[in-house]
Protein backbone atom coordinates (compact mmCIF):
# COMPACT_ATOMS: atom_id res chain seq x y z
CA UNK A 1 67.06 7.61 -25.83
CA UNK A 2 64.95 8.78 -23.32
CA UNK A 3 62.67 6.67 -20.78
CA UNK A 4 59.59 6.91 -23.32
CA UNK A 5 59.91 6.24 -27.26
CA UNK A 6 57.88 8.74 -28.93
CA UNK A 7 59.11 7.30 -32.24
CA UNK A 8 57.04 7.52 -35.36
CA UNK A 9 54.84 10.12 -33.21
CA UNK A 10 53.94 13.61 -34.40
CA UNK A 11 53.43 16.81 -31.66
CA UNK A 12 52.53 19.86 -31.69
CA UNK A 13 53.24 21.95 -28.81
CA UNK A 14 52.45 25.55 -28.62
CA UNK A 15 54.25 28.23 -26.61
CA UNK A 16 57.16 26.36 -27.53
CA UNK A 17 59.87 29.12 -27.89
CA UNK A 18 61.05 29.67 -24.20
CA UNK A 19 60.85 28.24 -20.91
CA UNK A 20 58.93 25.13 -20.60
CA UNK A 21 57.53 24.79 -23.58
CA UNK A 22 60.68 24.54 -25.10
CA UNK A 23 62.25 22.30 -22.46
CA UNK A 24 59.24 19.87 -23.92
CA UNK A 25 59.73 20.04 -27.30
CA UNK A 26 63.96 19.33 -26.56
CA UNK A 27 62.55 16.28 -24.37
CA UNK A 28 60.00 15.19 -27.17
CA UNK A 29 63.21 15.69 -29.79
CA UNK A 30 65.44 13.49 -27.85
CA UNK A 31 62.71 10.67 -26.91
CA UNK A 32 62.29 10.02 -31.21
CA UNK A 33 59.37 12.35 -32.02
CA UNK A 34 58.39 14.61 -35.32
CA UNK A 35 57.75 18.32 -33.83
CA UNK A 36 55.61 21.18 -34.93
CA UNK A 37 56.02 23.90 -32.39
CA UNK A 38 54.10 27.31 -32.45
CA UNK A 39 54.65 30.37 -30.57
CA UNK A 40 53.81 34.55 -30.66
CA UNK A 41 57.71 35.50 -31.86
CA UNK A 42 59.03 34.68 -34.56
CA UNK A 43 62.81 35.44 -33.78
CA UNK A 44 62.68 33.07 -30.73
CA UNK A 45 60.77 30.52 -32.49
CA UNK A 46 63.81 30.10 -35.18
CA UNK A 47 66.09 29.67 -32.20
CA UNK A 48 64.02 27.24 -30.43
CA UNK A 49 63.77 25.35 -33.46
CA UNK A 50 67.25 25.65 -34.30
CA UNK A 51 68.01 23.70 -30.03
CA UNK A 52 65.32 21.45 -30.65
CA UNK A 53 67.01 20.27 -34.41
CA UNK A 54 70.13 19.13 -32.19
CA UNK A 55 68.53 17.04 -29.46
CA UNK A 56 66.89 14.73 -31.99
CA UNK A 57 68.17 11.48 -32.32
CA UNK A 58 67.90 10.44 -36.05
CA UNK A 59 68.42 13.18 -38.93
CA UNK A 60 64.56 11.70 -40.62
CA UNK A 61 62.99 13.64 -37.40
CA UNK A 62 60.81 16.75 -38.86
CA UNK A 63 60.86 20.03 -36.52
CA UNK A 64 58.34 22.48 -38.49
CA UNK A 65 57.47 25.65 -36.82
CA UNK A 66 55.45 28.56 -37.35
CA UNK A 67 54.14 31.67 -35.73
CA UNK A 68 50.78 31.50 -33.96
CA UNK A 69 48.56 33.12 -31.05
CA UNK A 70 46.22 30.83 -29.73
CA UNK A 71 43.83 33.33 -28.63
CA UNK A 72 42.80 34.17 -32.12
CA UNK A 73 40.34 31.85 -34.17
CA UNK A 74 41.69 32.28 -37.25
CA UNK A 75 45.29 32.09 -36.57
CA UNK A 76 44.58 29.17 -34.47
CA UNK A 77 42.08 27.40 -37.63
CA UNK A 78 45.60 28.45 -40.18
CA UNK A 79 47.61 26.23 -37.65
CA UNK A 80 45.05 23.34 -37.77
CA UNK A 81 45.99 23.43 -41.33
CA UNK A 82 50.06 23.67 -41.72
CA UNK A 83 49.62 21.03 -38.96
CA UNK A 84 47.86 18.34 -40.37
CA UNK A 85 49.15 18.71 -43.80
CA UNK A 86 52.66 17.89 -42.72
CA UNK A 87 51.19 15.22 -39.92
CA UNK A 88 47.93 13.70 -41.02
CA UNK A 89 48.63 11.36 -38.14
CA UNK A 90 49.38 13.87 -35.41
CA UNK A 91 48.65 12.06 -32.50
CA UNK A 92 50.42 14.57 -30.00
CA UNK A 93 48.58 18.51 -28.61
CA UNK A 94 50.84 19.93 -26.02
CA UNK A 95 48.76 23.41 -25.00
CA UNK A 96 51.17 25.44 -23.01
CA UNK A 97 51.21 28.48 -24.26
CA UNK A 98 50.17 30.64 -20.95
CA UNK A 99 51.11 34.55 -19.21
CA UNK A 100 50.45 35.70 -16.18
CA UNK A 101 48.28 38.46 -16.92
CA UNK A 102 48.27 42.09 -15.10
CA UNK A 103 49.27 42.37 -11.75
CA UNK A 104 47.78 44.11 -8.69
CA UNK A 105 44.41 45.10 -6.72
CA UNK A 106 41.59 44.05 -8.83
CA UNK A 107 39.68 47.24 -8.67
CA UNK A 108 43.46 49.30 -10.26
CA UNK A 109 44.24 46.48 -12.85
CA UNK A 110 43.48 47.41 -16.90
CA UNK A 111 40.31 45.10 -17.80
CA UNK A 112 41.67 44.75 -21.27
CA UNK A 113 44.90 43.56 -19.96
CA UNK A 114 42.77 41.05 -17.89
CA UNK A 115 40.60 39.62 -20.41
CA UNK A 116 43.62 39.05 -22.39
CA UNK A 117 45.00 36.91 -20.21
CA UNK A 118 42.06 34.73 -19.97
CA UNK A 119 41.98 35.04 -23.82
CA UNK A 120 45.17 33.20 -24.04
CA UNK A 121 45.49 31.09 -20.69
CA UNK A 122 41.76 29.77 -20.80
CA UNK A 123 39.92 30.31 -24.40
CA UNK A 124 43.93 29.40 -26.40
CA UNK A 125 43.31 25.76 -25.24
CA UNK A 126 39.35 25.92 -26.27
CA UNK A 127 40.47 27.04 -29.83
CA UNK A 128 43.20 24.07 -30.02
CA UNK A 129 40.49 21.57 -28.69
CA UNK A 130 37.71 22.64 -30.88
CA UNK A 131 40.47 22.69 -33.61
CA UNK A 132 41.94 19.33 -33.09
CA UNK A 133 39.76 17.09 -31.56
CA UNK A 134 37.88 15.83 -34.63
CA UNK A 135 41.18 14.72 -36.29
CA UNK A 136 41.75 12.71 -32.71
CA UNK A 137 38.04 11.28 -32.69
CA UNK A 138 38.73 10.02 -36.18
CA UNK A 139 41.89 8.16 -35.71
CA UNK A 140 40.23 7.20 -32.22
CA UNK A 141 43.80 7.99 -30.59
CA UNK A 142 45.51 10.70 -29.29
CA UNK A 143 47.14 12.78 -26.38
CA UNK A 144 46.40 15.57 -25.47
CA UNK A 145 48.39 17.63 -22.37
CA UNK A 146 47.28 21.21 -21.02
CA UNK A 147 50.28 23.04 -18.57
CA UNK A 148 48.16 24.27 -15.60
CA UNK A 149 50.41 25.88 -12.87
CA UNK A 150 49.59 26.94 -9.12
CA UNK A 151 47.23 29.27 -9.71
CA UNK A 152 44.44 26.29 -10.71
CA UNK A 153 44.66 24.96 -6.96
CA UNK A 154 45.58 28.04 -4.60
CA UNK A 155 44.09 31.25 -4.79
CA UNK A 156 46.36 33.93 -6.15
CA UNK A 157 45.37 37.38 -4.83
CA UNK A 158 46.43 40.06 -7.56
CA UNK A 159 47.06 38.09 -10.33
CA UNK A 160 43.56 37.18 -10.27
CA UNK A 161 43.05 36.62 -13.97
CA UNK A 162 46.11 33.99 -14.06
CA UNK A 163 44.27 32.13 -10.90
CA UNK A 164 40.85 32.12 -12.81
CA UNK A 165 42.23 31.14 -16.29
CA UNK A 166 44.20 27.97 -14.99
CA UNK A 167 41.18 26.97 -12.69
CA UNK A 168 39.37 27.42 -15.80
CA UNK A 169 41.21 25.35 -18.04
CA UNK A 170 42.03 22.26 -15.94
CA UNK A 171 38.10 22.20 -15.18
CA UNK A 172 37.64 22.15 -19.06
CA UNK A 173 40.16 19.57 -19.75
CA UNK A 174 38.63 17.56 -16.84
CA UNK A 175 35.16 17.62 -18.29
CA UNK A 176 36.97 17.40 -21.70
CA UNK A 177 38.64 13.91 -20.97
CA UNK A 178 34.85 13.19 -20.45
CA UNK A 179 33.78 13.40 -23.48
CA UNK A 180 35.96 11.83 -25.16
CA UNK A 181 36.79 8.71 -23.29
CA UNK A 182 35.09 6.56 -25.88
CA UNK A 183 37.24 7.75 -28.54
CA UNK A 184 40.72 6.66 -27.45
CA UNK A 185 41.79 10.54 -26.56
CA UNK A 186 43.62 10.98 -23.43
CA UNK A 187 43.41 14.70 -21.56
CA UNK A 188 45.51 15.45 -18.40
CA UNK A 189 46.72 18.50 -17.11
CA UNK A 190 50.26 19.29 -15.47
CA UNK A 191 51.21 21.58 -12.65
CA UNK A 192 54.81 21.88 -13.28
CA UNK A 193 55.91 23.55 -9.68
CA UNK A 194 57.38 26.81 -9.36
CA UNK A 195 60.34 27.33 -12.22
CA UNK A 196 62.96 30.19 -12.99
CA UNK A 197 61.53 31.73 -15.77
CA UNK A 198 60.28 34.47 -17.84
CA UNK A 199 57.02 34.21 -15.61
CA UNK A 200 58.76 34.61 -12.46
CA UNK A 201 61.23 37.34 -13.21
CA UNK A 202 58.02 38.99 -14.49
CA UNK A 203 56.72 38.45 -11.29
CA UNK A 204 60.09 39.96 -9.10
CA UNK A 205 59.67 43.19 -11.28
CA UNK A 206 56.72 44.12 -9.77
CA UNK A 207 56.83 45.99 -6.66
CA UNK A 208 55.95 44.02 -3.21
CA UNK A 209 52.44 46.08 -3.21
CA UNK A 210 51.63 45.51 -6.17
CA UNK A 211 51.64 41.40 -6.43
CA UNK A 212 51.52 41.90 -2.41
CA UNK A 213 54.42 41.40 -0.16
CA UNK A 214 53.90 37.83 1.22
CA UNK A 215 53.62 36.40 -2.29
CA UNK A 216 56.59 38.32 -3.32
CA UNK A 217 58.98 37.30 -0.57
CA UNK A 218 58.13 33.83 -1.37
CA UNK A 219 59.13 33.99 -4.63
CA UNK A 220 62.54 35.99 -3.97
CA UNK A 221 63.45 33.24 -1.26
CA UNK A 222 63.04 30.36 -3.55
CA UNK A 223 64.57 31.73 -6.21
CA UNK A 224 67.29 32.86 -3.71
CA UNK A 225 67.48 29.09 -1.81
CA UNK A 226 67.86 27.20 -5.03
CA UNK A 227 64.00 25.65 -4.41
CA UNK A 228 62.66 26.44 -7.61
CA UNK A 229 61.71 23.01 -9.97
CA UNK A 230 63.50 22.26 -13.16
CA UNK A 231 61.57 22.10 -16.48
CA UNK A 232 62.93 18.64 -16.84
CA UNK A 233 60.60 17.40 -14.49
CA UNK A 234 57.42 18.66 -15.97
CA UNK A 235 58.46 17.85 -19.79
CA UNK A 236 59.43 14.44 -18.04
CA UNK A 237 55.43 14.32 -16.58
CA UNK A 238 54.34 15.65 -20.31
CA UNK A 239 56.78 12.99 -22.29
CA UNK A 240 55.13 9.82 -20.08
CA UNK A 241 51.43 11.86 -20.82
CA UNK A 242 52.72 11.76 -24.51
CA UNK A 243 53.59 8.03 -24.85
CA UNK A 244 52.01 5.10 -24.94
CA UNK A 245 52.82 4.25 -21.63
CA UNK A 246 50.07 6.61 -20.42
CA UNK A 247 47.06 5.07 -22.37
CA UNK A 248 44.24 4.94 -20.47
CA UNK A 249 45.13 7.86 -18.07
CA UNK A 250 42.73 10.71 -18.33
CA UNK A 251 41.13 13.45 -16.78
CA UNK A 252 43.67 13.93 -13.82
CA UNK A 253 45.58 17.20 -13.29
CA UNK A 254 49.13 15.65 -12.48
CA UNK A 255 51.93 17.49 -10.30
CA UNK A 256 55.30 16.93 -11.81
CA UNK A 257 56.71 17.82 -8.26
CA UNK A 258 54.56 15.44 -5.75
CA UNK A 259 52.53 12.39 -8.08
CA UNK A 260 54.05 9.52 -8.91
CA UNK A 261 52.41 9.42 -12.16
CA UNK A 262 54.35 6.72 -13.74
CA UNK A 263 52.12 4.19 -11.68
CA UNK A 264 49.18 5.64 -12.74
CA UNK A 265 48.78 2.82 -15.44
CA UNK A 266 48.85 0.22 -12.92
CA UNK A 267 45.60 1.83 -11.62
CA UNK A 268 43.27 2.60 -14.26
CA UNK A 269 40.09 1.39 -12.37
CA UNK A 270 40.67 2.52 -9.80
CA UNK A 271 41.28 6.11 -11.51
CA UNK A 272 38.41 6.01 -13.49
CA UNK A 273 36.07 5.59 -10.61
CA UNK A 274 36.95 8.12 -8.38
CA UNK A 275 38.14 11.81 -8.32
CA UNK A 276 41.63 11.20 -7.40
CA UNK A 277 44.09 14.11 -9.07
CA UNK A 278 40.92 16.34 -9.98
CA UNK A 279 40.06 19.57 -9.00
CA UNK A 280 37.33 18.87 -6.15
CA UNK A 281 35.32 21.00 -3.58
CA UNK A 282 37.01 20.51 0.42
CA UNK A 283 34.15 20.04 2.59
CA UNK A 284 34.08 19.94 6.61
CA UNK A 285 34.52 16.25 6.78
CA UNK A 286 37.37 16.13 4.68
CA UNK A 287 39.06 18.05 7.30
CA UNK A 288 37.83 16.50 10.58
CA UNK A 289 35.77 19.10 11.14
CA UNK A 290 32.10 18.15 13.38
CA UNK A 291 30.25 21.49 11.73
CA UNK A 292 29.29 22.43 7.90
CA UNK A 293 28.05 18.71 6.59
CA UNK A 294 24.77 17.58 7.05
C-alpha cells in the first residue's frame, strides 16, 4: 500500500501508455484505485495495461483502456462515454497526454506540425475539461491533475509551440480551479522535472542547431551525470493531488522536484489568498531593482 489510499476511487488518465503517464497509472494501481487509461497506440496501450493489471493490490480493481486522441472532439466526447458508463462515480482526470512539437527556428518550422502540438498539449486538456467537468459539478467532488513541464515557466527557444502550449494550459487550469471552487473540484498542475524519456531522446536526435546548442548540451550532460528526475516523484505529486489528502488544494502549479506539497493542506488559507505556486508576472521590485515600478 502506498502513502495515499485511492481505494474505491475511479481515474482516468490519458497518455497513459509510456513514460509518465504510465508510471501514474502503476502508482494509482498500487495505491487501491479502478483505472481507465487512454492513449494514441493501441499496441502500447495493451502493454501498459497488461504492467498496470500487476501492480494492483486486490484482483476486484478494474483497469479498462481504450484508444483515444485528445485533440479531437469527437474521439474525446466517445471517451466521456466508455468512461462514465463503467465509472459513474469517476472522481479522478489525470490530463497528461503531451509532445513536444517541431523543433527549430520559428520562421523554418512546419506550421501544421506547430498547431498540432498546441492541438494536443493545450486544446487535449480543454476537450477533457469541457467533457468532464459537469459529471464533477454534479457529484460536487473531484480531482482533476494537468502534467505541465518546464516549458510553462522558462522560455524555450525552438520548441516554441511546446513553451506556449504548457504556459497555456497551466494558465487555463489556474483560472479553471476558479471556477469551480464552489463545486468541490480540485485543479493543480505538475511540473514533473526533467525525466529520461521518449521526450528527451526526441530531443538528443535533433541536431545542436536545430533545438540550439546550449539547450542541447544541457540535456546530454544530465542525462550523462545521472541528474535527470524519476517518474516516481511526479506520479508521487499526482497520487497526493489524487487523494483525499489534497482536498482543498487548488489552482497551484506544483513542482514534484522543489515543493513540499504534502504540507500544502496545512495551509489552505493561506493558499487561497495569495498567488503562491501560480504562474505570476516578475516585476522590478520583486528583484530589488530601484527602476520599472511606479
Amino acid at each position: 500500500m502506498t502513502a495515499y489510499d485511492l481505494t474505491g476511487r475511479r481515474a482516468l488518465i490519458t497518455g497513459a501508455s509510456l513514460g509518465l503517464g504510465l508510471a501514474i497509472a502503476e502508482k494509482f494501481a498500487a495505491s487501491g484505485a479502478d483505472l481507465f487509461l487512454c492513449a494514441r497506440g493501441e499496441q502500447a496501450l495493451v502493454k501498459a495495461a497488461d504492467i498496470v493489471k500487476k501492480q494492483r493490490i486486490s484482483p476486484d480493481q478494474h483497469v479498462y483502456y481504450t484508444c483515444c486522441d485528445v485533440s479531437k472532439s469527437d474521439q474525446v466526447a466517445s471517451l466521456k462515454e466508455k468512461v462514465l458508463k463503467v465509472f459513474p462515480d469517476l472522481t479522478i482526470l489525470v490530463s497528461n497526454a503531451g509532445i513536444y512539437g517541431p523543433m527549430g527556428k520559428i520562421e523554418e518550422v512546419d506550421f501544421n506540425l506547430f498547431r498540432a502540438a498546441i492541438e494536443i498539449n493545450l486544446l487535449g486538456p480543454v476537450l477533457l475539461v469541457q467533457n468532464f467537468v459537469p459529471h464533477f459539478r454534479r457529484c460536487r467532488y473531484g480531482k482533476i491533475i494537468q502534467l505541465s513541464g518546464g516549458g510553462a515557466t522558462n522560455p524555450l527557444p525552438r520548441i516554441e509551440s511546446y513553451a506556449a502550449s504548457k504556459a497555456g494550459v497551466v494558465r487555463f487550469m489556474e483560472s479553471i480551479a476558479r471556477d469551480l471552487i464552489d463545486d468541490g473540484v480540485d485543479v493543480n498542475s505538475v511540473a514533473p522535472g526533467l525525466l529520461d524519456t521518449r521526450l528527451l531522446d526526441e530531443v538528443l536526435s535533433y541536431r545542436p542547431e536545430t533545438v540550439g546548442q546550449e539547450y542541447r548540451q544541457r540535456m546530454e550532460s544530465a542525462r550523462r551525470q545521472g541528474k535527470c528526475v524519476s517518474p516516481e516523484l511526479a506520479a508521487d505529486a499526482c497520487l497526493f493531488l489524487a487523494s483525499g489528502a489534497s482536498d482543498g488544494v487548488t489552482g497551484r502549479l506544483v513542482s514534484a522536484v522543489w515543493d513540499d506539497y504534502q504540507d500544502f493542506p496545512n495551509h489552505l488559507r493561506e493558499l487561497k489568498n495569495s498567488d503562491l505556486y501560480t504562474l505570476r508576472r516578475i516585476v522590478g521590485r520583486d528583484r530589488g531593482t530601484n527602476w520599472g515600478d511606479k
